[in-house]
PDB file of N, CA and C in Angstrom:
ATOM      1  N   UNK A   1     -19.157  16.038 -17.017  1.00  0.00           N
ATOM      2  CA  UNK A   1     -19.006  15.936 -15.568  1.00  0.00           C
ATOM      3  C   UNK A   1     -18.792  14.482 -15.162  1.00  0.00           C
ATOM      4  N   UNK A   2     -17.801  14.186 -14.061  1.00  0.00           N
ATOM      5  CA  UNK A   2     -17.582  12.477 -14.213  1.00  0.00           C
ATOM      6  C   UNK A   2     -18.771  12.702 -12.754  1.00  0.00           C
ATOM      7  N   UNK A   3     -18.520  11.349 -12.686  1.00  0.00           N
ATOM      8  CA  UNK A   3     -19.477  10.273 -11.619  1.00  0.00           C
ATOM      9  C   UNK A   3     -18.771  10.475 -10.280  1.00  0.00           C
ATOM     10  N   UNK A   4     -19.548  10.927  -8.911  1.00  0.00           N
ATOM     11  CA  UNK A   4     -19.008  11.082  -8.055  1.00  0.00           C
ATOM     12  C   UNK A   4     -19.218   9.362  -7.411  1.00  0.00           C
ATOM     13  N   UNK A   5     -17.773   8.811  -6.797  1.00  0.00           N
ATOM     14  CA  UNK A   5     -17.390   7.971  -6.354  1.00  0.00           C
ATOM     15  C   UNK A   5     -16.733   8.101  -5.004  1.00  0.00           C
ATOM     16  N   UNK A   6     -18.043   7.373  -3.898  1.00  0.00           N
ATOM     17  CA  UNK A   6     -17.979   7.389  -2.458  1.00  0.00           C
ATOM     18  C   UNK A   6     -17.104   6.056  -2.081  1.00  0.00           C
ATOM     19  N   UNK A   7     -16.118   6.409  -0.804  1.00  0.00           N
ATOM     20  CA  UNK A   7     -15.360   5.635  -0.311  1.00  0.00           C
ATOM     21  C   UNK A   7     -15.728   5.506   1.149  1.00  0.00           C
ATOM     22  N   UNK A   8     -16.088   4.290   1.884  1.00  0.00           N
ATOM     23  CA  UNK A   8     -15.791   3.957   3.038  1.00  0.00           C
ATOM     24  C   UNK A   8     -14.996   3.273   3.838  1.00  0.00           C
ATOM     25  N   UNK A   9     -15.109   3.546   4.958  1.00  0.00           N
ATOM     26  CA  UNK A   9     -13.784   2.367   5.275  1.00  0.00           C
ATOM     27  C   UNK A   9     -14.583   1.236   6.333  1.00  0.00           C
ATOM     28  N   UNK A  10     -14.167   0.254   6.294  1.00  0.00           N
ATOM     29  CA  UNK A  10     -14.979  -1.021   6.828  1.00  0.00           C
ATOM     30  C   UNK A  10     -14.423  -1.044   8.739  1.00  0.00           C
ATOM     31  N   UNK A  11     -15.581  -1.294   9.229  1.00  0.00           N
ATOM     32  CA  UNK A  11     -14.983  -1.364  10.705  1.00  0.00           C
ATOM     33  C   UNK A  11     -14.428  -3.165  11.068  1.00  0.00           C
ATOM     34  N   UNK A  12     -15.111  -3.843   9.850  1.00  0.00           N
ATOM     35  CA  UNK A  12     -15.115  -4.918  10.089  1.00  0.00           C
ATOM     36  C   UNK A  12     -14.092  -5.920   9.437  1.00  0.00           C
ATOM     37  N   UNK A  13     -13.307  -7.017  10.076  1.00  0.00           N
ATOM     38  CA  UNK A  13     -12.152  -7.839   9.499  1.00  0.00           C
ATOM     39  C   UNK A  13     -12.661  -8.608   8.305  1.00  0.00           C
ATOM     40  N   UNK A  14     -12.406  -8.391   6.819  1.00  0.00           N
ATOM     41  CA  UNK A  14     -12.837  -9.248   5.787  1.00  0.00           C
ATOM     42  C   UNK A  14     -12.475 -10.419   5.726  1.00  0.00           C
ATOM     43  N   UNK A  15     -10.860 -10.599   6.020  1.00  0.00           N
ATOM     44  CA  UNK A  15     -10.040 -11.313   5.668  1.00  0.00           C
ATOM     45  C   UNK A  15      -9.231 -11.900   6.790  1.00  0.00           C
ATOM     46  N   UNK A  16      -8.957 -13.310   6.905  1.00  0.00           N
ATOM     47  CA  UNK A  16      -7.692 -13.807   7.593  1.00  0.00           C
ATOM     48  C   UNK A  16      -6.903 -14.802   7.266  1.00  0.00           C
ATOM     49  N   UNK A  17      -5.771 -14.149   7.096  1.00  0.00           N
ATOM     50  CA  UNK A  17      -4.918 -15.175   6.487  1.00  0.00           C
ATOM     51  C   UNK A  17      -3.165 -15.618   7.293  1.00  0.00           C
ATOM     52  N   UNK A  18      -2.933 -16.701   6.326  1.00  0.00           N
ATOM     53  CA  UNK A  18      -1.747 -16.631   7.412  1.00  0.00           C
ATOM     54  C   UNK A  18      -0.596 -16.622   5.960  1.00  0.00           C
ATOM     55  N   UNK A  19       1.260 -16.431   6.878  1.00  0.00           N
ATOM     56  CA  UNK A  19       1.592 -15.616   6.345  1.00  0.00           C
ATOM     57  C   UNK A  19       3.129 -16.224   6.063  1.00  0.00           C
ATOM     58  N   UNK A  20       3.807 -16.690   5.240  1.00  0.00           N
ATOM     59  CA  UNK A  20       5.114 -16.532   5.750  1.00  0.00           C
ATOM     60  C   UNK A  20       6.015 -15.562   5.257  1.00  0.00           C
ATOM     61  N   UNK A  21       7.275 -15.613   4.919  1.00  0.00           N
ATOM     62  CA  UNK A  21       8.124 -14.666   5.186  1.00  0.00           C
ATOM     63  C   UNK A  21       8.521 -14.313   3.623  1.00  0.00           C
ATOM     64  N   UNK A  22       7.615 -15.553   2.563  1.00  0.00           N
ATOM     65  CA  UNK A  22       7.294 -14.861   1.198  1.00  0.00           C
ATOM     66  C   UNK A  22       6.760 -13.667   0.892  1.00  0.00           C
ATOM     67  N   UNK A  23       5.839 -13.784   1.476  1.00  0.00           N
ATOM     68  CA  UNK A  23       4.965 -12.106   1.496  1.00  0.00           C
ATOM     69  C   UNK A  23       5.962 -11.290   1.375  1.00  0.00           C
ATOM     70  N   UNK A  24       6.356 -11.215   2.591  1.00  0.00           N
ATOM     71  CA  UNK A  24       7.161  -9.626   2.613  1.00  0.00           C
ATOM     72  C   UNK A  24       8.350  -9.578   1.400  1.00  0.00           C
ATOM     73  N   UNK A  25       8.803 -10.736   1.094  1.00  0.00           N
ATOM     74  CA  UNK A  25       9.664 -10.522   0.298  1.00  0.00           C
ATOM     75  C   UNK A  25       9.077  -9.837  -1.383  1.00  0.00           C
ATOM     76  N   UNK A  26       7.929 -10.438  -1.780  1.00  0.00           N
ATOM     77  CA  UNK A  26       7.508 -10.267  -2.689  1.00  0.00           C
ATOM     78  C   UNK A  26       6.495  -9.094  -2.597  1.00  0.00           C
ATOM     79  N   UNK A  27       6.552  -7.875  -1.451  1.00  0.00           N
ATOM     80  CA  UNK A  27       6.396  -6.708  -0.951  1.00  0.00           C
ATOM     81  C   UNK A  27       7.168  -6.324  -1.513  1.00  0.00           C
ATOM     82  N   UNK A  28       8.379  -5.927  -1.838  1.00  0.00           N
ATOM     83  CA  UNK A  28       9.626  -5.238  -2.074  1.00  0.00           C
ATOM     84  C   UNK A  28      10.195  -5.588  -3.678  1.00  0.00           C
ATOM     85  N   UNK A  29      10.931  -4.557  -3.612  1.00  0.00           N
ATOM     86  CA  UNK A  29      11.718  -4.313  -5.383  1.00  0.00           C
ATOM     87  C   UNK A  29      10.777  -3.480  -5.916  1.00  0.00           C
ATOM     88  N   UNK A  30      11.591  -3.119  -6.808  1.00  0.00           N
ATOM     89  CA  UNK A  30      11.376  -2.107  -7.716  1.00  0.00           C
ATOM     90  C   UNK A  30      10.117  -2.355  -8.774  1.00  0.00           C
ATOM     91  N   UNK A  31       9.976  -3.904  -8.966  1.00  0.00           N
ATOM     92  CA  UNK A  31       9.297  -4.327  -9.894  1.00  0.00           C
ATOM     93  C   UNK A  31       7.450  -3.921  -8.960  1.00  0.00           C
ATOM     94  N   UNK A  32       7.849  -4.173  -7.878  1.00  0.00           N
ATOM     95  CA  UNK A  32       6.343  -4.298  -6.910  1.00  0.00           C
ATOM     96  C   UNK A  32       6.208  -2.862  -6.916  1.00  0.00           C
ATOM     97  N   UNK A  33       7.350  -1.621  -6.600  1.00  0.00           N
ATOM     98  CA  UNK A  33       6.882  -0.521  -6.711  1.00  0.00           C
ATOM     99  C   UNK A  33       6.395   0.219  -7.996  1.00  0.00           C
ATOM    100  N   UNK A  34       7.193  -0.212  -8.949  1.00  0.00           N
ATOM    101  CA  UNK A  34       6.161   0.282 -10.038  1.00  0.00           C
ATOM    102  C   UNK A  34       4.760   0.143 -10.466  1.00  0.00           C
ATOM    103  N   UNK A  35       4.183  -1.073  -9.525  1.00  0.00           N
ATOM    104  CA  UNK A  35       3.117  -1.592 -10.252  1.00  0.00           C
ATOM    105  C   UNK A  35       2.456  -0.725  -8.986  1.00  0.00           C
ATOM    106  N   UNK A  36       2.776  -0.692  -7.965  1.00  0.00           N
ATOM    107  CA  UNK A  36       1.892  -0.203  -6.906  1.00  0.00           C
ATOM    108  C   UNK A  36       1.458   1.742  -7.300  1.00  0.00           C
ATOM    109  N   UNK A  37       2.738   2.424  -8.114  1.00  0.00           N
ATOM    110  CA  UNK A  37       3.164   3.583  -8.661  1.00  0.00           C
ATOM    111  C   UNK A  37       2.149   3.691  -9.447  1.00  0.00           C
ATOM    112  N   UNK A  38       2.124   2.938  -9.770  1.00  0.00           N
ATOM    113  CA  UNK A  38       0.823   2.807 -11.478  1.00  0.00           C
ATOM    114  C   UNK A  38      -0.296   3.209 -11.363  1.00  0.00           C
ATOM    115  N   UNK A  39      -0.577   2.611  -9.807  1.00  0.00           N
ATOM    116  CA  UNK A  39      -2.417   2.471  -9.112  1.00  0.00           C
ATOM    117  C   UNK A  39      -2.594   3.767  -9.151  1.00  0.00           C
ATOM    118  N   UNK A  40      -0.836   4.533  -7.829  1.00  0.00           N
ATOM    119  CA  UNK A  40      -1.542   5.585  -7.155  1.00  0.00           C
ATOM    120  C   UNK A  40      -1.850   6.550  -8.507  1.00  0.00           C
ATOM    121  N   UNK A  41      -1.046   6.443  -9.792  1.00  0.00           N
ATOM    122  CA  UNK A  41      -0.785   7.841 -10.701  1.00  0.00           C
ATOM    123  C   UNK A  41      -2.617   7.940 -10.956  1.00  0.00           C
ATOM    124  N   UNK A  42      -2.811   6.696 -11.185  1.00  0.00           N
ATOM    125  CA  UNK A  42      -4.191   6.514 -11.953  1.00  0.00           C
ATOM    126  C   UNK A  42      -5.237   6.748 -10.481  1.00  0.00           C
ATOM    127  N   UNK A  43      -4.790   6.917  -9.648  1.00  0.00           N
ATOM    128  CA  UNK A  43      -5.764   7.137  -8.634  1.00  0.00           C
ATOM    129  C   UNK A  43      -5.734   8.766  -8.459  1.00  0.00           C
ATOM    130  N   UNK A  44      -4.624   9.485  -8.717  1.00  0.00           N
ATOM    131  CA  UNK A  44      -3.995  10.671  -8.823  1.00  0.00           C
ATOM    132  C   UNK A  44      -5.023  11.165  -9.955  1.00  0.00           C
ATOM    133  N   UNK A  45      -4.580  10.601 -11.428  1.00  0.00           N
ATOM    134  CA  UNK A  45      -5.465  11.414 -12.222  1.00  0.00           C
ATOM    135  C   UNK A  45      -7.454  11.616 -11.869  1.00  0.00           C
ATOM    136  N   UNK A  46      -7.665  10.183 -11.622  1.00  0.00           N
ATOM    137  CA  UNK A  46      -9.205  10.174 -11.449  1.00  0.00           C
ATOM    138  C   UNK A  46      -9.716  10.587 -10.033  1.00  0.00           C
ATOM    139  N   UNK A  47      -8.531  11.462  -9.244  1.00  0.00           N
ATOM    140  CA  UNK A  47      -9.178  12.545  -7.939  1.00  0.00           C
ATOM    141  C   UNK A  47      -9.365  11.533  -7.404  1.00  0.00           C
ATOM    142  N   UNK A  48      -9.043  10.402  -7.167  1.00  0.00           N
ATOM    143  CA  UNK A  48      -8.931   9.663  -5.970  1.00  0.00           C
ATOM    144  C   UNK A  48      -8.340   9.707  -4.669  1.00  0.00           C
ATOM    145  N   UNK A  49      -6.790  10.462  -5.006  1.00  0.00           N
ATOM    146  CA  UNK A  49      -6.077  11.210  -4.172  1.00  0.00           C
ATOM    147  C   UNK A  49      -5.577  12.314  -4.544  1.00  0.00           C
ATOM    148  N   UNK A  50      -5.391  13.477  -3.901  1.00  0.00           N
ATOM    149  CA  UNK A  50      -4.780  14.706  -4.148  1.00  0.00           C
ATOM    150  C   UNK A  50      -3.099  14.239  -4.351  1.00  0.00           C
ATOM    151  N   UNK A  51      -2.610  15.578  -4.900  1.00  0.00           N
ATOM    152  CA  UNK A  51      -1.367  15.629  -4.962  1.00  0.00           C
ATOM    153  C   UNK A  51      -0.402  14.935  -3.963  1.00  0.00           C
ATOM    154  N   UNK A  52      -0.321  15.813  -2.838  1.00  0.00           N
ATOM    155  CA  UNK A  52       0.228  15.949  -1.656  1.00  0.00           C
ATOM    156  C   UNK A  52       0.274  14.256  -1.378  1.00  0.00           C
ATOM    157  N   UNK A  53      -0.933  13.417  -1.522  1.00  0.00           N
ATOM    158  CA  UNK A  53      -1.241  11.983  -0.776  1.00  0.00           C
ATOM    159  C   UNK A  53      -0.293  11.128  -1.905  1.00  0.00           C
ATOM    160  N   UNK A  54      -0.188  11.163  -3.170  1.00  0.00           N
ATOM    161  CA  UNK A  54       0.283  10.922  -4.358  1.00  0.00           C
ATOM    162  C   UNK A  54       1.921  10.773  -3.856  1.00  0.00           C
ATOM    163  N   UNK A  55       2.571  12.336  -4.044  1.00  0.00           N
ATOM    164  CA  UNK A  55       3.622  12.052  -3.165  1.00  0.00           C
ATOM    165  C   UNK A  55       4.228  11.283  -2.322  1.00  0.00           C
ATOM    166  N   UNK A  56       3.589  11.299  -0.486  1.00  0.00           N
ATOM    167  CA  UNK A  56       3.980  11.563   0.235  1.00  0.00           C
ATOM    168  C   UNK A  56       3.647   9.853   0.032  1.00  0.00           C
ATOM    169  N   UNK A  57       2.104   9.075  -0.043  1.00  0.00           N
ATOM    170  CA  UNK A  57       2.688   7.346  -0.134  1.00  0.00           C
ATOM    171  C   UNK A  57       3.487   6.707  -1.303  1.00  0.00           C
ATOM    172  N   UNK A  58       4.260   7.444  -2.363  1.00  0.00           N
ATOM    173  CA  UNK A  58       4.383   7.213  -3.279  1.00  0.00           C
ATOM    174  C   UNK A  58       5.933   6.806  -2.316  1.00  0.00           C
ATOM    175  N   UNK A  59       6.508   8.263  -2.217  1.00  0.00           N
ATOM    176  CA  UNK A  59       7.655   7.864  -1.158  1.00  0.00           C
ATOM    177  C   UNK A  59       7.437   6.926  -0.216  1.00  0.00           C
ATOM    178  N   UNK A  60       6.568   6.935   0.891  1.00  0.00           N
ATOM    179  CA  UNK A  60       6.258   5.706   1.986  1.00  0.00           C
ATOM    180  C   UNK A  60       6.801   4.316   1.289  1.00  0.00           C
ATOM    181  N   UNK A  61       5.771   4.394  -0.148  1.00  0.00           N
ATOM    182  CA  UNK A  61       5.840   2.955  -0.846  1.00  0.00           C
ATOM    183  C   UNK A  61       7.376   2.415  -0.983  1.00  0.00           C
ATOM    184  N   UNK A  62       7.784   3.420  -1.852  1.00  0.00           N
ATOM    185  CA  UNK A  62       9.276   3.269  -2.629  1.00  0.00           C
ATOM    186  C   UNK A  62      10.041   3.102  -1.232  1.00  0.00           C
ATOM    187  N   UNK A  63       9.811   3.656   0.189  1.00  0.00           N
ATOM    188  CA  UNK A  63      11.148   3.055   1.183  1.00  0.00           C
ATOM    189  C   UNK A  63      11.008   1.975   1.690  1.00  0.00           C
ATOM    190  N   UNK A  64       9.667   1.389   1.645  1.00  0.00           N
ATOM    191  CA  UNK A  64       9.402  -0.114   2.072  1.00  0.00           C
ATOM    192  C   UNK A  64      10.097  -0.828   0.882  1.00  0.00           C
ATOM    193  N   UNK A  65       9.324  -0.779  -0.331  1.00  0.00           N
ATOM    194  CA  UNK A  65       9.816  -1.497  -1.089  1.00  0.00           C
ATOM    195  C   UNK A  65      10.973  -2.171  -1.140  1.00  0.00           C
ATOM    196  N   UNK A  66      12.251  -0.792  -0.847  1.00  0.00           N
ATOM    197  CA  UNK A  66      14.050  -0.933  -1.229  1.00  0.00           C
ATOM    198  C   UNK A  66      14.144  -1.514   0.408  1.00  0.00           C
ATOM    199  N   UNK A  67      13.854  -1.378   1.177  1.00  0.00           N
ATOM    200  CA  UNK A  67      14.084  -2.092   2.669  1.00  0.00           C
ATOM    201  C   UNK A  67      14.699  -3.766   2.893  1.00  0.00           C
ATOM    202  N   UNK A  68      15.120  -4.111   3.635  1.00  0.00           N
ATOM    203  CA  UNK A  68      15.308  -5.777   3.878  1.00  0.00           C
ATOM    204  C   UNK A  68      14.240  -5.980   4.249  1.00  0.00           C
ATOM    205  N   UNK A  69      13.614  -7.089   3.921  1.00  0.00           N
ATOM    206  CA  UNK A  69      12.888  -8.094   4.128  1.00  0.00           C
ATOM    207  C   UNK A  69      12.718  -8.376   5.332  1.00  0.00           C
ATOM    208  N   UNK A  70      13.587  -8.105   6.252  1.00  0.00           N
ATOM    209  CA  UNK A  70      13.472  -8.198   7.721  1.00  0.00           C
ATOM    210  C   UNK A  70      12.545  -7.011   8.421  1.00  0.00           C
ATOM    211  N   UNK A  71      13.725  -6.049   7.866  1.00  0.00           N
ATOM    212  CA  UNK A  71      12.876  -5.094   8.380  1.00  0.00           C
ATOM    213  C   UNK A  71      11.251  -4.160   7.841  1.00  0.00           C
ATOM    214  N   UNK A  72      11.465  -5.076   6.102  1.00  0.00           N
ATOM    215  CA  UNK A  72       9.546  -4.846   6.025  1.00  0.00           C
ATOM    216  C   UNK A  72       8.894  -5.661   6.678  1.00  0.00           C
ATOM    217  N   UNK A  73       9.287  -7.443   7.118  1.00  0.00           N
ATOM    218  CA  UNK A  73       8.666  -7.663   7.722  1.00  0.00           C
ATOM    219  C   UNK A  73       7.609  -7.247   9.259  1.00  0.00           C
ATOM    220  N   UNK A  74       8.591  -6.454   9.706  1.00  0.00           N
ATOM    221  CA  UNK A  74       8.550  -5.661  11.459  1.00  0.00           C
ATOM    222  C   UNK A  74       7.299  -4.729  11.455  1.00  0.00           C
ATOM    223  N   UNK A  75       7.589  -3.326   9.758  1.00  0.00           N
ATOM    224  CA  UNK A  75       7.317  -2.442   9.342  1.00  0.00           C
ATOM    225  C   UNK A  75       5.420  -3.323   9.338  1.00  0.00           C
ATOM    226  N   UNK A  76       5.115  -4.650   8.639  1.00  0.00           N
ATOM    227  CA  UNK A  76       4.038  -4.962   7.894  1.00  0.00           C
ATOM    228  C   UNK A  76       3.471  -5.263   9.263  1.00  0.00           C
ATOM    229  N   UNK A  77       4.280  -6.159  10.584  1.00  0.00           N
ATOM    230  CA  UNK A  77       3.818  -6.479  11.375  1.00  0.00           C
ATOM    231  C   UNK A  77       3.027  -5.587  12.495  1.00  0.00           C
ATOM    232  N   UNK A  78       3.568  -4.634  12.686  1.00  0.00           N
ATOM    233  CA  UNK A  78       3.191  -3.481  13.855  1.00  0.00           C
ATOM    234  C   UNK A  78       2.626  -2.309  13.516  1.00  0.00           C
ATOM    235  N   UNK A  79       2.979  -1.959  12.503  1.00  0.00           N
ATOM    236  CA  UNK A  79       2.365  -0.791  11.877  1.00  0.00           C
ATOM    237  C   UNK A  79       0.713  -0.760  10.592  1.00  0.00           C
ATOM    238  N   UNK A  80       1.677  -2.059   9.933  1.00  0.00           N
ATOM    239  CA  UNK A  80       0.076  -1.847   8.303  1.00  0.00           C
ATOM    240  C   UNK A  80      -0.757  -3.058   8.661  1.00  0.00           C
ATOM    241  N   UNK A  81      -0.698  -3.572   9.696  1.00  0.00           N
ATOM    242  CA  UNK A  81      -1.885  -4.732   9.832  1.00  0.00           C
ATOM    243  C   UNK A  81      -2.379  -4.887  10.950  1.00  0.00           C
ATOM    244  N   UNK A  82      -3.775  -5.083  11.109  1.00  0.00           N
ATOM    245  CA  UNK A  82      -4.960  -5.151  12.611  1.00  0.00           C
ATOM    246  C   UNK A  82      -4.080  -6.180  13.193  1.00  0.00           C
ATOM    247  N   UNK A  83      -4.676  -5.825  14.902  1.00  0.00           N
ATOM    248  CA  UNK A  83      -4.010  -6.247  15.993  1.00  0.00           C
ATOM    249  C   UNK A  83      -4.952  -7.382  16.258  1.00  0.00           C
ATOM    250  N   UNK A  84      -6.173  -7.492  15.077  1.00  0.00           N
ATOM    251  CA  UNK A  84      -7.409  -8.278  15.993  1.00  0.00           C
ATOM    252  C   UNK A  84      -7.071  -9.611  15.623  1.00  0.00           C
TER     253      UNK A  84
END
């Protein structure tokens, strides 16, 4: 029987950093999605995420990834990062 492993999510900001327009670039390619691919499979096998979640950010991942740089930048700005 494995070890049940609890997840929370933090209400609180860990981190602040600042940012330039490297980031996003080094967000993207194929090389960043495989490695990110890697996490979810292994998060996939050890029931970290179901199928369905496996999928569906696996795709999310892979269309940011292939995106311009411009427009992951927009994508990272408004959507995947606190407003605080």
């Amino acid at each position: 029987m494995k070890d049940v492993v609890e997840f929370n999510t933090l209400s609180q900001l860990l981190l602040n950093m600042r940012t330039d327009d490297n980031l996003y670039e080094r967000r993207g390619g194929i090389q960043y999605f495989k490695s990110i691919a890697k996490l979810r499979k292994y998060m996939y096998k050890e029931n970290f995420i179901n199928l369905l979640e496996f999928i569906v950010y696996s795709i999310l991942q892979l269309i940011v990834c292939l995106i311009p740089n411009k427009l992951r930048k927009i994508i990272y700005m408004f959507f995947l990062r606190s407003k605080e």
